[in-house]
Every structure is written in structure tokens, then in C-alpha cells.
Protein backbone atom coordinates (compact mmCIF):
# COMPACT_ATOMS: atom_id res chain seq x y z
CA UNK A 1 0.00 0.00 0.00
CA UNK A 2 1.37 3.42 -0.77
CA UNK A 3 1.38 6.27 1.85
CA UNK A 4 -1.05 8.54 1.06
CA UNK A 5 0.93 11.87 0.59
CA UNK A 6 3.30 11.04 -2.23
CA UNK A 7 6.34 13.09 -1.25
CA UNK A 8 9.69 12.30 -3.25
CA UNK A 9 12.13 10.85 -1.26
CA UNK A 10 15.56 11.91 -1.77
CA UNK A 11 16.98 8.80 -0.07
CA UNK A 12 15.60 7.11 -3.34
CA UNK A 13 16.83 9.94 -5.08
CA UNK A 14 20.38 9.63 -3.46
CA UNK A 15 20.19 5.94 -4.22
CA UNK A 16 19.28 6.16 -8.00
CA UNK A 17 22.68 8.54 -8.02
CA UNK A 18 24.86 6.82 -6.41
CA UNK A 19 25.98 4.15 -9.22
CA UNK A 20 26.37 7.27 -11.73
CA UNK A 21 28.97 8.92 -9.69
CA UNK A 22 31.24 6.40 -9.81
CA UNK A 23 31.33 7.49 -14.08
CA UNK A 24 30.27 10.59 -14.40
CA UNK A 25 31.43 13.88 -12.72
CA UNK A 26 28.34 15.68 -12.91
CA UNK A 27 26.21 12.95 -11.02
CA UNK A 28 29.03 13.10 -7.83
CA UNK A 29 28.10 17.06 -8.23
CA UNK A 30 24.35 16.52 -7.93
CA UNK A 31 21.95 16.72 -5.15
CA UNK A 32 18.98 15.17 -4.68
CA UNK A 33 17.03 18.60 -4.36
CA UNK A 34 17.89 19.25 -7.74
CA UNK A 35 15.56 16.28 -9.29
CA UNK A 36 12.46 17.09 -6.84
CA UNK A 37 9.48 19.51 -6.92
CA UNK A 38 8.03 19.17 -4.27
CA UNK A 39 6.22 22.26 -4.38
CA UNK A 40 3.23 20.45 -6.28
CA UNK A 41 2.69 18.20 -3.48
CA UNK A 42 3.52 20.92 -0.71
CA UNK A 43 0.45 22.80 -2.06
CA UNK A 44 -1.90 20.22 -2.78
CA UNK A 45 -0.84 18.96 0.99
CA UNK A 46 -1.58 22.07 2.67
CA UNK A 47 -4.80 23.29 1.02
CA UNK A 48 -6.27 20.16 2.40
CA UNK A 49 -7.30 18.91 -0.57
CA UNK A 50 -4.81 14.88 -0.05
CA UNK A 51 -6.94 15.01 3.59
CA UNK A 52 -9.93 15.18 1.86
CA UNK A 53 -9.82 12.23 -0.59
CA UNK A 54 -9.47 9.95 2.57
CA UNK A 55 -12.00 11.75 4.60
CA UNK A 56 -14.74 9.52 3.75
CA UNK A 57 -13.06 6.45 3.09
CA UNK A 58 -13.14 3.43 5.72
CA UNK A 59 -10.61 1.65 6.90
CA UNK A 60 -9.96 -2.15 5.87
CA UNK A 61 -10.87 -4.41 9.22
């Protein structure tokens, strides 16, 4: 199951790098941040509106 607010994770992000900087000098320069908007979700988040598709929805006994 899949948490319900989808924010990136730059752990993933940091482990999708990490091969890449072994060949390419650019990759070893990047940061995580730099692959991740996470304004989108931010917003969406705090209007309320991710709260509200689960408002109504019951829980699985």
C-alpha cells in the first residue's frame, strides 16, 4: 500500500545517483534537491485537498 501523501524521497533519489557517480562527474556534483518539486505536493498537501480524498473512506478491518 502506498502512503497517502506522495512526497519524493531523496533517499531514493540519493540511491538512483549513487551508481552514476562512480562514471560521471556531474552525477558526484548533484543533489537530490535538484531532481524534486516538491512544491506540487507541498500545495496540494496544505490546502487540504490529499486530507480530503481519505476523509470519507473506511478503513480495511
Amino acid at each position: 500500500m502506498l502512503p497517502k501523501k506522495q512526497y519524493p524521497s531523496y533517499e531514493g533519489l540519493k540511491f538512483i545517483l549513487a551508481p552514476l557517480t562512480e562514471k560521471d562527474a556531474k552525477a558526484r556534483a548533484a543533489k537530490p534537491e535538484d531532481f524534486a518539486d516538491l512544491s506540487f505536493i507541498k500545495e496540494l498537501d496544505q490546502s487540504g485537498y490529499i486530507d480530503s480524498l481519505y476523509k470519507n473512506k473506511k478503513k480495511n478491518p
